[in-house]
C-alpha atoms as a PDB file:
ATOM      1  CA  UNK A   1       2.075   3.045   3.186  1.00  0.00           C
ATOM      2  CA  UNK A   2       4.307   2.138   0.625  1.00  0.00           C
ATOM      3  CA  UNK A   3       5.409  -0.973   2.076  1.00  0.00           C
ATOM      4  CA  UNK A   4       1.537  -2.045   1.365  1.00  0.00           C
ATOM      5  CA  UNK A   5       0.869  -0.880  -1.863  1.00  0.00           C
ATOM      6  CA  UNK A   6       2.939  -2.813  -3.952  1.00  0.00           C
ATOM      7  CA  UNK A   7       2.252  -6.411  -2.777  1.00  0.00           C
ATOM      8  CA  UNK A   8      -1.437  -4.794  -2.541  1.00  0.00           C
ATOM      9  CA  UNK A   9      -1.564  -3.809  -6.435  1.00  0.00           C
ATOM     10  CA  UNK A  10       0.615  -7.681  -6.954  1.00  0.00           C
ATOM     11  CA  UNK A  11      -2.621  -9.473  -5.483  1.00  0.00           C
ATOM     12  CA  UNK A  12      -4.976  -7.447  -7.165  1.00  0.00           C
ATOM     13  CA  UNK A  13      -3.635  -8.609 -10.665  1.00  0.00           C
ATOM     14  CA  UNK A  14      -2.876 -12.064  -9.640  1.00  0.00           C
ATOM     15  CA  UNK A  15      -6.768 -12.336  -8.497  1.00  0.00           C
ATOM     16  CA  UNK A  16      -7.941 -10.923 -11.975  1.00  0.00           C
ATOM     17  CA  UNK A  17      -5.518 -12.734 -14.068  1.00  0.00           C
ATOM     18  CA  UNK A  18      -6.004 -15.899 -12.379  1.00  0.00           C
ATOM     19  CA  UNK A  19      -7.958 -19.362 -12.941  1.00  0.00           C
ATOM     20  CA  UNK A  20      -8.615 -19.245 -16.600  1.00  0.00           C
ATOM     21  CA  UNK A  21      -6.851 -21.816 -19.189  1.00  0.00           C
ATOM     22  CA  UNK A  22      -7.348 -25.402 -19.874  1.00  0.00           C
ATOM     23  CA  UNK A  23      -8.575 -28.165 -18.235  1.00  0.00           C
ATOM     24  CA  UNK A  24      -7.665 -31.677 -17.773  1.00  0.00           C
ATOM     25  CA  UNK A  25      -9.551 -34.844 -18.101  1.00  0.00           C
ATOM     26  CA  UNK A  26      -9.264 -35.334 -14.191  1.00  0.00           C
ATOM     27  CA  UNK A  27     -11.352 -32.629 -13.866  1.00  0.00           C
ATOM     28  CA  UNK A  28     -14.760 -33.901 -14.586  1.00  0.00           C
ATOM     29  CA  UNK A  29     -17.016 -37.015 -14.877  1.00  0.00           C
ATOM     30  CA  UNK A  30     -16.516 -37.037 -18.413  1.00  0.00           C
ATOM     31  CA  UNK A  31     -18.887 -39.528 -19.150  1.00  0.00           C
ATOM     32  CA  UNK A  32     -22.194 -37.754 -17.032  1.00  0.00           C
ATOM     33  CA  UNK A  33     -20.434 -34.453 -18.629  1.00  0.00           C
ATOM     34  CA  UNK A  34     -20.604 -36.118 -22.231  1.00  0.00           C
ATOM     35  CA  UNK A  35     -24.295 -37.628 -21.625  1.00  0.00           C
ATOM     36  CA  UNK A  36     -25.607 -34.172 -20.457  1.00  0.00           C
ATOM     37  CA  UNK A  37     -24.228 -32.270 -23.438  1.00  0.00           C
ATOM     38  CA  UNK A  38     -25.719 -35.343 -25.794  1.00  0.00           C
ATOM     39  CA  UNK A  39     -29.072 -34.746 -23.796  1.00  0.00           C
ATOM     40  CA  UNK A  40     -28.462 -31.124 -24.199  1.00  0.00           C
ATOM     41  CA  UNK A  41     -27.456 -31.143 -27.840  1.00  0.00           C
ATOM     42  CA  UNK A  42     -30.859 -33.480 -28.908  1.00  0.00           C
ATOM     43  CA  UNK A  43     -33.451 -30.977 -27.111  1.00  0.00           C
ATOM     44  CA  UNK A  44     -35.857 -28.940 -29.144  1.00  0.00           C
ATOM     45  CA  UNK A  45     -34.789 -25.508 -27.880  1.00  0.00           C
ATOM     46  CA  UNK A  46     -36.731 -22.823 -29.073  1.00  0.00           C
ATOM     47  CA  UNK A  47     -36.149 -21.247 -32.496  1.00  0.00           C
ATOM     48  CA  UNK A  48     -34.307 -18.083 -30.636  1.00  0.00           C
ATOM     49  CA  UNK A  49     -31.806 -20.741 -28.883  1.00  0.00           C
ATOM     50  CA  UNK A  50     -30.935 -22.888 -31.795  1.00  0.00           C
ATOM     51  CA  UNK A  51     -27.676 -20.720 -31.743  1.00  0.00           C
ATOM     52  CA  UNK A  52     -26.766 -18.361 -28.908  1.00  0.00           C
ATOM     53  CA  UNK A  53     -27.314 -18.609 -25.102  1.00  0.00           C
ATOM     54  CA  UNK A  54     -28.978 -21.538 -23.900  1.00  0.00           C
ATOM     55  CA  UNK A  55     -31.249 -20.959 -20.309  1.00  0.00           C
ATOM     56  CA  UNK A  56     -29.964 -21.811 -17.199  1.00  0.00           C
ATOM     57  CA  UNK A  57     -33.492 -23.385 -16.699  1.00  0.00           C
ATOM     58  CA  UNK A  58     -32.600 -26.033 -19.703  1.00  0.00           C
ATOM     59  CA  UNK A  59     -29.326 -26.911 -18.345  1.00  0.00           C
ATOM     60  CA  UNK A  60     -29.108 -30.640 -17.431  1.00  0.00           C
ATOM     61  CA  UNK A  61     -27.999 -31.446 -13.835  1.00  0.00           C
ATOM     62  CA  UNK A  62     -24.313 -32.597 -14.726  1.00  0.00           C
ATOM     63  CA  UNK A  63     -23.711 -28.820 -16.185  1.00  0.00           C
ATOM     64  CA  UNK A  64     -25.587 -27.313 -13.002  1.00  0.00           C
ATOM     65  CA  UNK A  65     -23.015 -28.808 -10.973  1.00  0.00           C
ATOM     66  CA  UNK A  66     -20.085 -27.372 -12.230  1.00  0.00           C
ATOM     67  CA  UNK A  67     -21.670 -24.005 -11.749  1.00  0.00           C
ATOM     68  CA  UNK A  68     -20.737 -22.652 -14.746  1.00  0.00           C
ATOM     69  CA  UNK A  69     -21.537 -19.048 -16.094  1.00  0.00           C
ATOM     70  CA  UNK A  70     -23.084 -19.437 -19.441  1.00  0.00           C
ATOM     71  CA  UNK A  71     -23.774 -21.846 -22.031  1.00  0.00           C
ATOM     72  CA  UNK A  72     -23.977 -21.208 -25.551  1.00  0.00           C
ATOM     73  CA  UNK A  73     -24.486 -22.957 -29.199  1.00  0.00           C
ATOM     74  CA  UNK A  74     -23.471 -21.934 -31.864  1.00  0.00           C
ATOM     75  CA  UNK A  75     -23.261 -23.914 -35.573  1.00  0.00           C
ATOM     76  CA  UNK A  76     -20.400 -26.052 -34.683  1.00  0.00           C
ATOM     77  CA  UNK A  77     -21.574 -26.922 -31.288  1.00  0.00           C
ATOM     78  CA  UNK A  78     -21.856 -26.423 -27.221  1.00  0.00           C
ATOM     79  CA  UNK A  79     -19.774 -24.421 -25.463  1.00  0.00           C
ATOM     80  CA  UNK A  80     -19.925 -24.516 -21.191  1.00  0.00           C
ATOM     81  CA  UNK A  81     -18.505 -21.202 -20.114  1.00  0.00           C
ATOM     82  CA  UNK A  82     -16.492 -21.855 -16.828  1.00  0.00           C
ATOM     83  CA  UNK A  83     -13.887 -19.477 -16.510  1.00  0.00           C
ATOM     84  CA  UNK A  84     -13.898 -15.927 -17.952  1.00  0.00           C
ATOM     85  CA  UNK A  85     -12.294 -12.437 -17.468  1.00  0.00           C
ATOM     86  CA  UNK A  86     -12.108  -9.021 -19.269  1.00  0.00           C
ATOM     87  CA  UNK A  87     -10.985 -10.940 -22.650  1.00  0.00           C
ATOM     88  CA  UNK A  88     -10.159 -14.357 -21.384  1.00  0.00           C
ATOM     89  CA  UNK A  89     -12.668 -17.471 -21.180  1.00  0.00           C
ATOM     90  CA  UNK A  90     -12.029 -21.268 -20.404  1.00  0.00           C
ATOM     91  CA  UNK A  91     -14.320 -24.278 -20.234  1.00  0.00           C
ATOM     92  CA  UNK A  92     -15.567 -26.916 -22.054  1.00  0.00           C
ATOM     93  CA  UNK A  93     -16.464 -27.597 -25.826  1.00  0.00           C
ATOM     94  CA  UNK A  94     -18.511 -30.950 -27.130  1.00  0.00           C
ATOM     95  CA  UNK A  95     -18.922 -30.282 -31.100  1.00  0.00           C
ATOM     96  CA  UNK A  96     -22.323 -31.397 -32.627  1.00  0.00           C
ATOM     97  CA  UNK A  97     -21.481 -30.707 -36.274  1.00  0.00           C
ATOM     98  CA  UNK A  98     -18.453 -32.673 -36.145  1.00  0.00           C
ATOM     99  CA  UNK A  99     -17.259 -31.953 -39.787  1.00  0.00           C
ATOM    100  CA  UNK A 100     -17.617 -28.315 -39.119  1.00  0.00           C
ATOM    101  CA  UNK A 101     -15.514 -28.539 -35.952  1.00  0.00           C
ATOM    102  CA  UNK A 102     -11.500 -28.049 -36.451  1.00  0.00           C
ATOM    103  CA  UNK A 103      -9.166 -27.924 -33.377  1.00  0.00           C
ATOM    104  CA  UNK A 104      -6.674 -25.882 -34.767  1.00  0.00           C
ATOM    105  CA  UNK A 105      -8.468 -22.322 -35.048  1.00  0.00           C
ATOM    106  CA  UNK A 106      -8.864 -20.052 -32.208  1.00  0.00           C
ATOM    107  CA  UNK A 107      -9.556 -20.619 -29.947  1.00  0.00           C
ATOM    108  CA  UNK A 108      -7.409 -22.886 -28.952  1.00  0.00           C
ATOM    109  CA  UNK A 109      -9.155 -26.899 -27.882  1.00  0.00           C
ATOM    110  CA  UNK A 110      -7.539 -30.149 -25.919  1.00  0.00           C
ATOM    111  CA  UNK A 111      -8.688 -33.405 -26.073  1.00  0.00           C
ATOM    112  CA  UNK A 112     -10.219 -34.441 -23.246  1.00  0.00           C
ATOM    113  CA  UNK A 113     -11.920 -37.573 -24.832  1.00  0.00           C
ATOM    114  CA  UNK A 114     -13.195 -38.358 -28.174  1.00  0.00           C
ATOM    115  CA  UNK A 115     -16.057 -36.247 -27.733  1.00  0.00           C
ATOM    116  CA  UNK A 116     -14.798 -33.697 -25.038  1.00  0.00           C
ATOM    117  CA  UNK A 117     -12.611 -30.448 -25.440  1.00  0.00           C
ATOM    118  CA  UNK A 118     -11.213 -28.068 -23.394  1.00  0.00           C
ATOM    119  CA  UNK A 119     -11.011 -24.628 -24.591  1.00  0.00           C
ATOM    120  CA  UNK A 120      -9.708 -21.417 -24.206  1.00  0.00           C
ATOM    121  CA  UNK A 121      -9.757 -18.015 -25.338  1.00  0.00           C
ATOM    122  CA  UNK A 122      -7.261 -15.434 -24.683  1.00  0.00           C
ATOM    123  CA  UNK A 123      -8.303 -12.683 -26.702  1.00  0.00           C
END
């Protein structure tokens, strides 16, 4: 029984800790990804959604496909929730308030174009 446990209770926390950080470039179709969060960004979403979570029902196609768990805005811009655990979350960033937007607080952003960012939060 002991034989089991261990590699048992070594998969469980691999599994849990797994999958979130940045992405790469390579990962997407930046430019449908960048014209759905433009699209996205110009839409007259009701007053309650001008910041916070945005409806899976106003999601554009390109952000459908990469079945991700949330979107939200807030005043510096749209954030596409991909990746998440207890304290950790990972996906991808497209600032709308440029001048507002600074890639060196937390959390931490990489350059995935000149409109794209990755991000990730490791609380």
């Amino acid at each position: 029984m002991r034989e089991i446990f261990m590699p048992l209770c070594l998969g469980l926390m691999l599994l849990l800790s797994g999958c979130v950080g940045h992405y790469e470039a390579t990962d997407f179709d930046l430019v449908e990804l960048e014209r759905a969060l433009v699209s996205l960004s110009d839409t007259d979403l009701s007053i309650s959604n001008k910041v916070g979570e945005i409806p899976k029902s106003q999601w554009p196609e390109a952000i459908v496909k990469l079945n991700a768990e949330a979107v939200r805005k807030d005043e510096t811009g749209i954030y596409v929730r991909l990746d998440s655990n207890w304290v950790e979350e990972s996906g991808v960033f497209f600032p709308t308030v440029p001048e507002k937007f600074s890639s060196s607080s937390d959390p931490s952003y990489k350059a995935l174009s000149d409109r794209l960012y990755s991000y990730y939060v490791k609380g």
